[in-house]
C-alpha atoms as a PDB file:
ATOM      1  CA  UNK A   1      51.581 291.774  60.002  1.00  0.00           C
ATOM      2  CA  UNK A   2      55.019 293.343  58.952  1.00  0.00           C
ATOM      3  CA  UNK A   3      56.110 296.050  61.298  1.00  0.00           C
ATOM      4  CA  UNK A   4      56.548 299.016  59.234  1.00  0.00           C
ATOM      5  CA  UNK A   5      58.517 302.389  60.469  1.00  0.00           C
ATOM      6  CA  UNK A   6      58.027 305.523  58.493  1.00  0.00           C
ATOM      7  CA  UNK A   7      60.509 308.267  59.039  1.00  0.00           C
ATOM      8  CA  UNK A   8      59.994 311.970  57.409  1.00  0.00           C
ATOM      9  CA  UNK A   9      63.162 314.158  57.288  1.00  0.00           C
ATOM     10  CA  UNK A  10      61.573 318.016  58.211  1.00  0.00           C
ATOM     11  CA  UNK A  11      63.433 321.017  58.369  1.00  0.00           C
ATOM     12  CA  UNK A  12      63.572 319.913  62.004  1.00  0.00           C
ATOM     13  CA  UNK A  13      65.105 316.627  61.694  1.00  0.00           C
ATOM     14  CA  UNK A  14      63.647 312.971  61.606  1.00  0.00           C
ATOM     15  CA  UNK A  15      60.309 313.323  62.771  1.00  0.00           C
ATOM     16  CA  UNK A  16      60.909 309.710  64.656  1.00  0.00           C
ATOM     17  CA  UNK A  17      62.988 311.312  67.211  1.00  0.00           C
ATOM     18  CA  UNK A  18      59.781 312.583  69.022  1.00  0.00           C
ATOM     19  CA  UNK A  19      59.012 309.122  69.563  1.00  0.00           C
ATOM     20  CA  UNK A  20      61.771 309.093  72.615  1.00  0.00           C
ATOM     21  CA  UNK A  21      61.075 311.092  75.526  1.00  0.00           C
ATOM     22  CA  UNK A  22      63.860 311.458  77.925  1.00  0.00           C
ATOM     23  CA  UNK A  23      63.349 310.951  81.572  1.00  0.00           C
ATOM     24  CA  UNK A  24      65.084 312.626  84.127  1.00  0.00           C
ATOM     25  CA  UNK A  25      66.938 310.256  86.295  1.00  0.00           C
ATOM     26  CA  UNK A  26      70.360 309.516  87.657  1.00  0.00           C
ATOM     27  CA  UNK A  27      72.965 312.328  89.465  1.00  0.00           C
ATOM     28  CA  UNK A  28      72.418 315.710  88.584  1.00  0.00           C
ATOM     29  CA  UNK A  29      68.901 315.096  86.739  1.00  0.00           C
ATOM     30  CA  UNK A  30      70.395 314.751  83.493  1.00  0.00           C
ATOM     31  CA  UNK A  31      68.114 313.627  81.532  1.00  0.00           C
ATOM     32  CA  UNK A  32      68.265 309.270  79.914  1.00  0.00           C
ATOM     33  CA  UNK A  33      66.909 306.790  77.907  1.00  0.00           C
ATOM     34  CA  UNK A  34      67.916 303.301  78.271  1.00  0.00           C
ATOM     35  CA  UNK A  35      66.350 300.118  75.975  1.00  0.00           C
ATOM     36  CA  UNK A  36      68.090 297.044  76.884  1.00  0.00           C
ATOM     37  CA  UNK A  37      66.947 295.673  73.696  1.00  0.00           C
ATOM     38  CA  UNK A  38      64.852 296.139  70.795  1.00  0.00           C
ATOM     39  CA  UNK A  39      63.688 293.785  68.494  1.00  0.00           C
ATOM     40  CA  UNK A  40      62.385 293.530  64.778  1.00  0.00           C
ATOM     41  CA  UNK A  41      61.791 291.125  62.743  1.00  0.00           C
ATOM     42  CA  UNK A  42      60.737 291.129  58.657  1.00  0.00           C
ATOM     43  CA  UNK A  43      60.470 294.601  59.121  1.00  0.00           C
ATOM     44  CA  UNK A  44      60.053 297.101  56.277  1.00  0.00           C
ATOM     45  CA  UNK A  45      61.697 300.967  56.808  1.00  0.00           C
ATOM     46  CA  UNK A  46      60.799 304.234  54.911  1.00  0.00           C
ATOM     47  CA  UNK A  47      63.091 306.915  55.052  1.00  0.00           C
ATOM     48  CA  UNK A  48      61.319 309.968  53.603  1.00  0.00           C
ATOM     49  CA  UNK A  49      63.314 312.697  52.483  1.00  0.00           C
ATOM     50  CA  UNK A  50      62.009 316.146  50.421  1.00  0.00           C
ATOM     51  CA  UNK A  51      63.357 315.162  47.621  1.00  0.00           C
ATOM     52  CA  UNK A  52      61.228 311.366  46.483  1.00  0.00           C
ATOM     53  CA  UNK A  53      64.502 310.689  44.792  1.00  0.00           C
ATOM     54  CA  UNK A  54      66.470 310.434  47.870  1.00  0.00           C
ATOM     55  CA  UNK A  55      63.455 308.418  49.268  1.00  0.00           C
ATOM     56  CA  UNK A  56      65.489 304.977  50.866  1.00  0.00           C
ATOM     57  CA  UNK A  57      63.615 301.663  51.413  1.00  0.00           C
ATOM     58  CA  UNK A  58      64.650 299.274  53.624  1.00  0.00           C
ATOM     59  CA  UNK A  59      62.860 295.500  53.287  1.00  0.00           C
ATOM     60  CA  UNK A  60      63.450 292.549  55.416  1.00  0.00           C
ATOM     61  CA  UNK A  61      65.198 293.652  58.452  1.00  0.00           C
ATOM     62  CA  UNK A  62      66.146 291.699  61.165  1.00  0.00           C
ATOM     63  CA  UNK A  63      67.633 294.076  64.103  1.00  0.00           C
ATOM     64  CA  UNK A  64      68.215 293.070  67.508  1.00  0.00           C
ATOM     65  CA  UNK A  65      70.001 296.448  69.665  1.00  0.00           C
ATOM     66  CA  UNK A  66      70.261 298.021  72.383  1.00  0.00           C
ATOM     67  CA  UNK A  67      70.051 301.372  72.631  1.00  0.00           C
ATOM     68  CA  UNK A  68      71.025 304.653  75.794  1.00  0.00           C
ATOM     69  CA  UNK A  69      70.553 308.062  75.413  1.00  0.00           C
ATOM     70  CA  UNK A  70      71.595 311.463  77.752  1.00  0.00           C
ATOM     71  CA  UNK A  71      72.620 314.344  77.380  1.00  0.00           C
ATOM     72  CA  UNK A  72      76.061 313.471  76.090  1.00  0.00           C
ATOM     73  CA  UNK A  73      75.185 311.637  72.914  1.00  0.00           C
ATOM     74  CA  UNK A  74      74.172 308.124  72.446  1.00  0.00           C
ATOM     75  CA  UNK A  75      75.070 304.424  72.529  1.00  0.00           C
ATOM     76  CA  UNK A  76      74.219 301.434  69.992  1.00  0.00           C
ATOM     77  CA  UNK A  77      74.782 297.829  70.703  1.00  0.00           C
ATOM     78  CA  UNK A  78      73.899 296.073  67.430  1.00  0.00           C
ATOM     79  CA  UNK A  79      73.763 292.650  68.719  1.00  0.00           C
ATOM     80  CA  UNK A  80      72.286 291.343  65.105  1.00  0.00           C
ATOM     81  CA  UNK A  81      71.453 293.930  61.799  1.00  0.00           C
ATOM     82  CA  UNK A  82      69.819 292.306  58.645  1.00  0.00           C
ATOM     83  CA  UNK A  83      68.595 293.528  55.933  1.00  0.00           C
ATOM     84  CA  UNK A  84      67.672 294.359  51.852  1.00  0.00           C
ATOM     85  CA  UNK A  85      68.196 297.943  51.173  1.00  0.00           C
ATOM     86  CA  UNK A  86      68.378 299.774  47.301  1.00  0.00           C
ATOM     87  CA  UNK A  87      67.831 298.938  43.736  1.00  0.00           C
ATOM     88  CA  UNK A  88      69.548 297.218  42.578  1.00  0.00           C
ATOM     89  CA  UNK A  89      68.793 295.306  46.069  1.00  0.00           C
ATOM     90  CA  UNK A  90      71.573 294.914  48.265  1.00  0.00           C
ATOM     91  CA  UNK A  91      71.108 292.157  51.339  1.00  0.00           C
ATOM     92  CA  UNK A  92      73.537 292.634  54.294  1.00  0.00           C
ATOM     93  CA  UNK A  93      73.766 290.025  55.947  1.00  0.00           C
ATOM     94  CA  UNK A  94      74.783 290.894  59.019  1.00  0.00           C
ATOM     95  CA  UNK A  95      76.024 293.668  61.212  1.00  0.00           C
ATOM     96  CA  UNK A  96      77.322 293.580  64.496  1.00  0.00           C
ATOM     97  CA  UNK A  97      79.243 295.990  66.571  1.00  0.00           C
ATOM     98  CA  UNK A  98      78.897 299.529  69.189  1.00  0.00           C
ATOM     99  CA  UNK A  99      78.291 302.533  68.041  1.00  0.00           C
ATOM    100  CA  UNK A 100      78.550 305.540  70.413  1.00  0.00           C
ATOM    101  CA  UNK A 101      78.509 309.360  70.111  1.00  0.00           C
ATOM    102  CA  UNK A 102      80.041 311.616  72.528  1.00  0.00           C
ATOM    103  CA  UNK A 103      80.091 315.565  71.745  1.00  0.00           C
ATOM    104  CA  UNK A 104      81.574 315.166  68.394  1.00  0.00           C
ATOM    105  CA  UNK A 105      83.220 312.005  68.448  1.00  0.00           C
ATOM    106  CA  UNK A 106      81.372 309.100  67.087  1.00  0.00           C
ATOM    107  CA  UNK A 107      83.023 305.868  67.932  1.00  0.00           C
ATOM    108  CA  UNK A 108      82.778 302.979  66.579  1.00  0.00           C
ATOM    109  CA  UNK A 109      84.353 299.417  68.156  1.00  0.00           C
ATOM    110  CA  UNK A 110      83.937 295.966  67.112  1.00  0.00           C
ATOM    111  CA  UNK A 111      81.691 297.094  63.839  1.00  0.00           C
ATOM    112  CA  UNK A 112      81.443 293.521  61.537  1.00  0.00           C
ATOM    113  CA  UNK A 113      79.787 294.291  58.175  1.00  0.00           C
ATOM    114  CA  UNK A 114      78.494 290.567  56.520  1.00  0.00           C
ATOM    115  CA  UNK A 115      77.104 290.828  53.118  1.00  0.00           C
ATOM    116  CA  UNK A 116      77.150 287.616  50.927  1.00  0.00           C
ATOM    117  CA  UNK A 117      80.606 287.428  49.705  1.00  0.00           C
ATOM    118  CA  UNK A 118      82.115 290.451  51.215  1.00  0.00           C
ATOM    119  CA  UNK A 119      83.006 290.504  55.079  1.00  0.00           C
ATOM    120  CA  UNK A 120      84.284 294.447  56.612  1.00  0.00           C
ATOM    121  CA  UNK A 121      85.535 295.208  60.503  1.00  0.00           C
ATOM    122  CA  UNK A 122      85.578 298.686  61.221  1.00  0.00           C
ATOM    123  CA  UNK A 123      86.873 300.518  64.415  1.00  0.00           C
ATOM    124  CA  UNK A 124      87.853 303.882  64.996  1.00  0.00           C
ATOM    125  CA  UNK A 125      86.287 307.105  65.666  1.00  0.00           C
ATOM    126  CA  UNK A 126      85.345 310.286  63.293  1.00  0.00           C
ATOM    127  CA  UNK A 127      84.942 313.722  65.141  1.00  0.00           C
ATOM    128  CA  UNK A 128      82.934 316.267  63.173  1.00  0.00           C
ATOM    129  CA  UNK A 129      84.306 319.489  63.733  1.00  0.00           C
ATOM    130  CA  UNK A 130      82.822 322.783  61.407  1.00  0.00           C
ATOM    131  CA  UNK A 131      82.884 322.252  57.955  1.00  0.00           C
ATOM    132  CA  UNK A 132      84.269 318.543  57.704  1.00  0.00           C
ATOM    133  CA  UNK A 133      85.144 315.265  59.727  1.00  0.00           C
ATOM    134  CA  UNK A 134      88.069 313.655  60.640  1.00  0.00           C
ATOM    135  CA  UNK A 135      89.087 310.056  60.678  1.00  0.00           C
ATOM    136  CA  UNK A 136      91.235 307.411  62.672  1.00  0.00           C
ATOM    137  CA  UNK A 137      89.629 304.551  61.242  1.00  0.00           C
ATOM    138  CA  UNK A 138      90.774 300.791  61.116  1.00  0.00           C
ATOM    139  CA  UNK A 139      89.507 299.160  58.641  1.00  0.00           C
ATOM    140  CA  UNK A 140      90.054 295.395  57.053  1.00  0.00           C
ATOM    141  CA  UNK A 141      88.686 292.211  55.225  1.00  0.00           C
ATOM    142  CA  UNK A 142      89.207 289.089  54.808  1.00  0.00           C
ATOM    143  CA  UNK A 143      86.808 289.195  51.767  1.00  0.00           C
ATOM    144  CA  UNK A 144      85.578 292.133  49.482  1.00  0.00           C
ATOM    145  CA  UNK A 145      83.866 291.433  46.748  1.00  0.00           C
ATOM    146  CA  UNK A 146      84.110 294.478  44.310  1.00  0.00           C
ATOM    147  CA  UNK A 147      80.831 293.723  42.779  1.00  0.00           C
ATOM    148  CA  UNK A 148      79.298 294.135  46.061  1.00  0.00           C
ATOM    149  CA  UNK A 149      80.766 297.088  46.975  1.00  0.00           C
ATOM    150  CA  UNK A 150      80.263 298.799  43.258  1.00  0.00           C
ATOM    151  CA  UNK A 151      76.732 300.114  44.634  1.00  0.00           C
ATOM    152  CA  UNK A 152      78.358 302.919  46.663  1.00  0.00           C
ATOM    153  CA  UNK A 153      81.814 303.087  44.593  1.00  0.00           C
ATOM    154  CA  UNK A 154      80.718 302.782  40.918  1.00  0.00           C
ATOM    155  CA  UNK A 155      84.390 302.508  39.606  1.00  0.00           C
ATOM    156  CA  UNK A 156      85.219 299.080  41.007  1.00  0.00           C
ATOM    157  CA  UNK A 157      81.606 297.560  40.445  1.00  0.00           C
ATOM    158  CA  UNK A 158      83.435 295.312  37.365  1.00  0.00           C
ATOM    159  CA  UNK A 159      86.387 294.311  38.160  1.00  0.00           C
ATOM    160  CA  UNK A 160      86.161 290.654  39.179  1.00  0.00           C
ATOM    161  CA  UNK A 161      88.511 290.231  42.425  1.00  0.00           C
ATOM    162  CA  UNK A 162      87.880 289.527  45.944  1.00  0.00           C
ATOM    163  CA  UNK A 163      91.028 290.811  47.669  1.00  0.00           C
ATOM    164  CA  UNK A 164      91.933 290.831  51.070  1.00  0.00           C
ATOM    165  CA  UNK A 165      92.726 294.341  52.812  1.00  0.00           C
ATOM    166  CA  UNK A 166      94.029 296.394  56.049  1.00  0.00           C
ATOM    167  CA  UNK A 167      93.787 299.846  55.717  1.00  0.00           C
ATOM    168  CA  UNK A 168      94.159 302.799  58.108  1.00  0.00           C
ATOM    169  CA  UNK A 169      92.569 305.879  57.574  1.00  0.00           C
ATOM    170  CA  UNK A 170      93.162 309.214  59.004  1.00  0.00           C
ATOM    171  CA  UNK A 171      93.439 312.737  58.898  1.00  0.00           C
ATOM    172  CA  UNK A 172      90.144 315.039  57.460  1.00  0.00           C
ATOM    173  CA  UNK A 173      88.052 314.018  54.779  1.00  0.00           C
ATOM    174  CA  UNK A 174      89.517 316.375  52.052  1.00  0.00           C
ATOM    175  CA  UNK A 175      93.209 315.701  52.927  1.00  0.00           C
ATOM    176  CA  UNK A 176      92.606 311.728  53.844  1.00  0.00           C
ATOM    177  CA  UNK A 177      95.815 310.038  54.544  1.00  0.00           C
ATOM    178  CA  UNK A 178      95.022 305.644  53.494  1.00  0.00           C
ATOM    179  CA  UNK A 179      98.194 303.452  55.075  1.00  0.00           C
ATOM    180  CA  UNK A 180      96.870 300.445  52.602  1.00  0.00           C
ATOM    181  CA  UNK A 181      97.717 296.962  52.808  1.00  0.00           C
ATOM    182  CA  UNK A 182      95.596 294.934  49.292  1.00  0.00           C
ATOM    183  CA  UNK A 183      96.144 291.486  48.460  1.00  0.00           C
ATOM    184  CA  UNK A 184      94.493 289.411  45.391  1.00  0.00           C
ATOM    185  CA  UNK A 185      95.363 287.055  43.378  1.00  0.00           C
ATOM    186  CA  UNK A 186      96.293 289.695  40.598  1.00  0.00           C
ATOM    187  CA  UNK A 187      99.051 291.062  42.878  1.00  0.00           C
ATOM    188  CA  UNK A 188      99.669 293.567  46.087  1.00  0.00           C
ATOM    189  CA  UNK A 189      99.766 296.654  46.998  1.00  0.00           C
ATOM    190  CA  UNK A 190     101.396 298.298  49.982  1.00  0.00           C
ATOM    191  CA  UNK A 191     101.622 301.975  50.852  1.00  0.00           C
ATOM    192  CA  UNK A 192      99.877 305.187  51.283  1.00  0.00           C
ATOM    193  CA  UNK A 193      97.657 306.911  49.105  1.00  0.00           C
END
Protein backbone atom coordinates (compact mmCIF):
# COMPACT_ATOMS: atom_id res chain seq x y z
CA UNK A 1 0.00 0.00 0.00
CA UNK A 2 0.52 3.88 0.21
CA UNK A 3 2.87 4.84 2.96
CA UNK A 4 1.00 7.13 5.09
CA UNK A 5 2.71 9.51 7.94
CA UNK A 6 0.47 11.05 10.52
CA UNK A 7 1.87 13.91 12.47
CA UNK A 8 -0.12 15.49 15.66
CA UNK A 9 1.05 19.00 16.75
CA UNK A 10 0.80 18.71 21.00
CA UNK A 11 1.55 21.30 23.28
CA UNK A 12 4.91 19.55 23.09
CA UNK A 13 5.63 19.76 19.53
CA UNK A 14 5.19 17.23 16.54
CA UNK A 15 4.65 14.09 18.11
CA UNK A 16 6.89 12.51 15.04
CA UNK A 17 9.97 13.82 16.54
CA UNK A 18 9.99 10.86 19.08
CA UNK A 19 10.40 8.73 16.22
CA UNK A 20 14.37 9.81 16.13
CA UNK A 21 16.46 8.78 18.88
CA UNK A 22 19.83 10.29 18.99
CA UNK A 23 22.86 8.20 19.54
CA UNK A 24 25.77 9.24 21.20
CA UNK A 25 28.74 9.06 18.99
CA UNK A 26 31.59 11.11 17.64
CA UNK A 27 34.14 13.60 19.93
CA UNK A 28 32.83 14.73 23.01
CA UNK A 29 29.63 12.30 23.01
CA UNK A 30 27.48 14.73 21.48
CA UNK A 31 24.79 13.20 20.63
CA UNK A 32 23.80 12.38 16.16
CA UNK A 33 21.61 11.14 13.77
CA UNK A 34 22.69 10.57 10.34
CA UNK A 35 20.21 9.01 7.29
CA UNK A 36 22.08 8.98 4.16
CA UNK A 37 18.85 8.80 2.45
CA UNK A 38 15.28 8.39 2.79
CA UNK A 39 12.91 7.47 0.40
CA UNK A 40 9.05 7.78 -0.35
CA UNK A 41 7.18 7.22 -2.90
CA UNK A 42 3.09 7.99 -3.57
CA UNK A 43 3.08 8.85 -0.16
CA UNK A 44 0.16 10.56 1.59
CA UNK A 45 1.06 13.14 4.83
CA UNK A 46 -1.30 14.34 7.66
CA UNK A 47 -0.35 17.19 9.52
CA UNK A 48 -2.70 17.40 12.51
CA UNK A 49 -3.00 20.53 14.20
CA UNK A 50 -5.72 21.52 17.28
CA UNK A 51 -7.49 23.42 15.30
CA UNK A 52 -9.15 20.71 12.13
CA UNK A 53 -9.08 23.89 10.15
CA UNK A 54 -5.43 24.20 10.08
CA UNK A 55 -5.42 20.37 9.42
CA UNK A 56 -2.78 20.18 6.03
CA UNK A 57 -2.88 17.17 3.63
CA UNK A 58 -0.25 16.28 1.64
CA UNK A 59 -1.05 13.53 -1.42
CA UNK A 60 1.35 12.09 -3.81
CA UNK A 61 4.75 12.74 -2.57
CA UNK A 62 7.75 11.72 -4.00
CA UNK A 63 10.83 12.66 -1.53
CA UNK A 64 14.19 11.41 -1.81
CA UNK A 65 16.63 13.27 1.32
CA UNK A 66 19.02 12.97 3.35
CA UNK A 67 18.86 13.92 6.58
CA UNK A 68 21.82 14.67 10.10
CA UNK A 69 20.98 15.67 13.30
CA UNK A 70 23.24 16.85 16.71
CA UNK A 71 23.14 18.91 19.00
CA UNK A 72 23.66 22.00 16.88
CA UNK A 73 20.61 21.87 14.68
CA UNK A 74 20.02 19.93 11.60
CA UNK A 75 20.82 19.29 7.93
CA UNK A 76 18.44 18.50 4.80
CA UNK A 77 19.63 17.37 1.47
CA UNK A 78 16.48 17.31 -0.69
CA UNK A 79 17.85 15.42 -3.51
CA UNK A 80 14.09 15.16 -5.16
CA UNK A 81 10.56 16.74 -3.32
CA UNK A 82 7.16 16.04 -5.11
CA UNK A 83 4.10 16.56 -4.27
CA UNK A 84 0.00 17.73 -4.21
CA UNK A 85 -0.66 19.75 -1.20
CA UNK A 86 -4.16 22.13 -0.49
CA UNK A 87 -7.49 22.80 -1.96
CA UNK A 88 -7.57 24.08 -4.33
CA UNK A 89 -4.67 21.34 -5.04
CA UNK A 90 -1.42 22.65 -5.68
CA UNK A 91 1.31 20.01 -7.37
CA UNK A 92 5.00 21.03 -6.92
CA UNK A 93 6.79 19.61 -9.01
CA UNK A 94 9.90 19.54 -7.76
CA UNK A 95 12.17 20.71 -5.02
CA UNK A 96 15.68 20.45 -4.69
CA UNK A 97 18.20 22.11 -2.52
CA UNK A 98 20.05 22.06 1.49
CA UNK A 99 18.50 23.11 4.17
CA UNK A 100 20.46 23.47 7.45
CA UNK A 101 19.85 24.96 10.93
CA UNK A 102 22.50 26.09 13.16
CA UNK A 103 21.50 27.90 16.62
CA UNK A 104 19.26 30.34 15.02
CA UNK A 105 20.33 30.55 11.62
CA UNK A 106 18.52 28.48 9.14
CA UNK A 107 20.30 28.34 5.87
CA UNK A 108 19.24 27.63 2.94
CA UNK A 109 21.66 27.01 -0.44
CA UNK A 110 20.84 25.82 -3.77
CA UNK A 111 16.82 25.66 -2.86
CA UNK A 112 14.97 25.08 -6.65
CA UNK A 113 11.17 25.32 -6.26
CA UNK A 114 9.43 23.54 -9.74
CA UNK A 115 5.76 23.84 -9.91
CA UNK A 116 4.12 23.59 -13.42
CA UNK A 117 4.65 26.91 -14.89
CA UNK A 118 6.42 28.67 -12.16
CA UNK A 119 10.24 27.88 -11.44
CA UNK A 120 11.85 29.78 -7.79
CA UNK A 121 15.80 29.54 -6.52
CA UNK A 122 16.16 30.56 -3.13
CA UNK A 123 19.42 31.03 -1.04
CA UNK A 124 20.10 32.85 1.93
CA UNK A 125 19.70 32.45 5.53
CA UNK A 126 16.90 33.78 8.18
CA UNK A 127 18.06 33.95 11.93
CA UNK A 128 15.18 33.99 14.39
CA UNK A 129 16.03 36.10 17.12
CA UNK A 130 13.02 36.99 20.04
CA UNK A 131 10.04 38.24 18.70
CA UNK A 132 10.77 38.15 14.81
CA UNK A 133 13.24 36.87 12.00
CA UNK A 134 15.53 38.36 9.88
CA UNK A 135 16.34 37.88 6.26
CA UNK A 136 19.31 37.92 3.67
CA UNK A 137 17.55 36.10 1.14
CA UNK A 138 18.28 35.73 -2.71
CA UNK A 139 15.65 35.07 -4.45
CA UNK A 140 14.82 34.79 -8.48
CA UNK A 141 12.84 33.22 -11.47
CA UNK A 142 12.98 32.68 -14.61
CA UNK A 143 9.18 31.93 -14.55
CA UNK A 144 6.35 32.89 -12.02
CA UNK A 145 3.20 32.30 -12.83
CA UNK A 146 0.90 34.60 -10.66
CA UNK A 147 -1.90 32.19 -10.78
CA UNK A 148 0.26 29.73 -9.17
CA UNK A 149 1.49 31.68 -6.64
CA UNK A 150 -2.17 33.38 -5.80
CA UNK A 151 -2.69 30.34 -3.23
CA UNK A 152 -0.39 31.92 -0.61
CA UNK A 153 -0.64 35.71 -1.95
CA UNK A 154 -4.36 36.16 -2.80
CA UNK A 155 -3.80 39.67 -4.43
CA UNK A 156 -1.89 38.54 -7.51
CA UNK A 157 -3.93 35.18 -8.01
CA UNK A 158 -5.62 37.14 -11.36
CA UNK A 159 -3.47 38.93 -12.95
CA UNK A 160 -2.36 36.99 -16.03
CA UNK A 161 1.62 37.50 -16.32
CA UNK A 162 4.50 35.29 -15.95
CA UNK A 163 7.37 37.71 -15.26
CA UNK A 164 10.79 37.11 -14.68
CA UNK A 165 12.39 38.36 -11.24
CA UNK A 166 15.68 38.90 -8.94
CA UNK A 167 14.98 40.09 -5.75
CA UNK A 168 17.02 40.52 -2.55
CA UNK A 169 15.55 40.53 0.64
CA UNK A 170 16.81 41.67 3.90
CA UNK A 171 16.54 43.23 7.06
CA UNK A 172 13.56 41.89 9.80
CA UNK A 173 10.31 40.84 8.82
CA UNK A 174 8.38 44.03 9.93
CA UNK A 175 10.91 46.53 8.44
CA UNK A 176 11.78 44.20 5.15
CA UNK A 177 14.02 45.99 2.83
CA UNK A 178 13.10 44.14 -1.27
CA UNK A 179 16.14 45.37 -3.84
CA UNK A 180 13.60 44.15 -6.83
CA UNK A 181 14.47 43.50 -10.26
CA UNK A 182 10.56 42.40 -12.37
CA UNK A 183 10.37 41.93 -15.92
CA UNK A 184 7.07 41.02 -18.10
CA UNK A 185 5.89 41.70 -21.02
CA UNK A 186 3.64 44.57 -19.51
CA UNK A 187 6.81 46.46 -18.49
CA UNK A 188 9.72 46.61 -15.58
CA UNK A 189 10.31 47.45 -12.53
CA UNK A 190 13.56 48.22 -10.76
CA UNK A 191 14.12 49.40 -7.21
CA UNK A 192 13.42 48.94 -3.62
CA UNK A 193 10.33 48.58 -1.91
Amino acid sequence: GRPLVMATRTSDGWDVTRLLKPRTGGPGGSPTVSIGTLRMYDARVVLARPAPELTTRVEDMDLVMGVSLDRSGFGLDLRHLSLQIGEPALRIGRVVGKVERRGSVVTLSGLRVDLPVSHVRVDGTVTSGGARAELDLAVASDTLAFREVGLFMPAVARIPLQPSFRARLTGPVDRLIADLDLQSRAGSVRGRV
